[in-house]
Protein backbone atom coordinates (compact mmCIF):
# COMPACT_ATOMS: atom_id res chain seq x y z
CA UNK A 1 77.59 84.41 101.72
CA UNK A 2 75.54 85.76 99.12
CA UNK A 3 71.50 84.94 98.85
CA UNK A 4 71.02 82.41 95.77
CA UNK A 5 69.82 85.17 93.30
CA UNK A 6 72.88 87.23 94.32
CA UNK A 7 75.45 84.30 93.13
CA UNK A 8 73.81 83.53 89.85
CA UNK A 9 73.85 87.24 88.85
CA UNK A 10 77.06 87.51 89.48
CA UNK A 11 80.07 85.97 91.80
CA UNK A 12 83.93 85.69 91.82
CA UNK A 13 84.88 82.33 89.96
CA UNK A 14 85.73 79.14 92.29
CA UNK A 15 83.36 80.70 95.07
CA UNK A 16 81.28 78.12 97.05
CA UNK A 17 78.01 79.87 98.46
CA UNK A 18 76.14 79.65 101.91
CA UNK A 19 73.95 82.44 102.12
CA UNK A 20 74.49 84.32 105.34
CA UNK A 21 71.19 83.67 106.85
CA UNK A 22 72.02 80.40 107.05
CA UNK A 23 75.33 80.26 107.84
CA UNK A 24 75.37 79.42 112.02
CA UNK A 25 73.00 76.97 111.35
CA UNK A 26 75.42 75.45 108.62
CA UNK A 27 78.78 76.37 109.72
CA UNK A 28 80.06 72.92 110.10
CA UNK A 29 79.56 72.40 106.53
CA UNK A 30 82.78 74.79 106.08
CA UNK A 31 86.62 73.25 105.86
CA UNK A 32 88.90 74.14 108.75
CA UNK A 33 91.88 73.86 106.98
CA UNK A 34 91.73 76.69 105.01
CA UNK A 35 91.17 80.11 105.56
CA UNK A 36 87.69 81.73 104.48
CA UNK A 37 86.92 84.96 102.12
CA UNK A 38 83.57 86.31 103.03
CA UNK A 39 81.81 88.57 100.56
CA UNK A 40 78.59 90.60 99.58
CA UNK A 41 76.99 93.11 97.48
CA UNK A 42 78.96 96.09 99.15
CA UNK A 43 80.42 94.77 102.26
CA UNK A 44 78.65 95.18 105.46
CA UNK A 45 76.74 91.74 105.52
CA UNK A 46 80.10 90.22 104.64
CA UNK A 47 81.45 91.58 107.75
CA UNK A 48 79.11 90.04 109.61
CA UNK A 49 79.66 86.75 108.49
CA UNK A 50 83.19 86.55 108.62
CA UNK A 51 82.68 88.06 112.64
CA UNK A 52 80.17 85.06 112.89
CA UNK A 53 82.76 82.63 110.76
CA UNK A 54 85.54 83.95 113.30
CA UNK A 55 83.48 83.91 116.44
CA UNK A 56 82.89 79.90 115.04
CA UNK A 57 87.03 79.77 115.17
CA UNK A 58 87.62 79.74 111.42
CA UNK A 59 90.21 81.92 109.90
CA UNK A 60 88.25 84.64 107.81
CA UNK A 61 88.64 87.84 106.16
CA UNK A 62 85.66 89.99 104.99
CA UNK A 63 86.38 91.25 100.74
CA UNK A 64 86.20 95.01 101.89
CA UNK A 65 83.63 96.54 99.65
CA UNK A 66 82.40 93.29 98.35
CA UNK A 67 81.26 92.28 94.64
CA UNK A 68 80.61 95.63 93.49
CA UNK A 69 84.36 96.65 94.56
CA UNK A 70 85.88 93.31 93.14
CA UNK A 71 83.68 94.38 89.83
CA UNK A 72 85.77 97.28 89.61
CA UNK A 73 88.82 95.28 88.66
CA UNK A 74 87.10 92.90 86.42
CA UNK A 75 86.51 94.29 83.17
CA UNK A 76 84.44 90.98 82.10
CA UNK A 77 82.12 91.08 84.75
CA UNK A 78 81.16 94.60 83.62
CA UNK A 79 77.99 93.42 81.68
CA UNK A 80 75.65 92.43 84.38
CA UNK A 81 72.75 94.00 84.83
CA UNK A 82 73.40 95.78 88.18
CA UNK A 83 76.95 97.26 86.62
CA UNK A 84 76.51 100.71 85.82
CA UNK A 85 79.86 102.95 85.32
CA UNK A 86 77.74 105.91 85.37
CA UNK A 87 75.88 105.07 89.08
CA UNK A 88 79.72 105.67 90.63
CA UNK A 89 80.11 109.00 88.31
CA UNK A 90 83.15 106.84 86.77
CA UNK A 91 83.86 107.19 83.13
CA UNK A 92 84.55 103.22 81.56
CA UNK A 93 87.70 104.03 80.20
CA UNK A 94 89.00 105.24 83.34
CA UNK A 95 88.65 102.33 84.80
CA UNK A 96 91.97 100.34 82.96
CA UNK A 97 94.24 99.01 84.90
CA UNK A 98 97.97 99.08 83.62
């Protein structure tokens, strides 16, 4: 759900992408038979797709707080450009998960 320049800086592996704006006009593109993970930079354009993607009659869930909250837990994705610990006030180290 993500525009093109979005996905290449950065998106969670095995993600397809159809960029939001065009996403009635290509919703039959999508499978059915699975359910569908909608995402975006922080959240509230991934709503929107997965109401649109539900409204359609898929099953979809929106990724509450989107790449930049999935980032969190990814300690290799932490070296793209946009990832800055210190734009959150978060300290690196405090960011292990045990």
């Amino acid at each position: 759900m993500r525009t093109p320049t979005e996905y290449v800086a950065g998106h969670i592996p095995g993600a397809a992408n159809l960029p939001v704006d065009e996403l009635r006009s290509r919703v039959q593109e999508l499978p059915r038979d699975r359910n569908i993970a909608a995402y975006r930079q922080v959240g509230q354009r991934g709503y929107l797709a997965t109401r649109i993607l539900q409204q359609a009659g898929f099953q979809a869930a929106n990724i509450s707080g989107g790449y930049w909250t999935y980032q969190l837990w990814q300690p290799q994705l932490r070296h793209f450009p946009f990832w800055t610990t210190q734009s959150f006030g978060i300290q690196s180290d405090s960011l292990r998960v045990s």
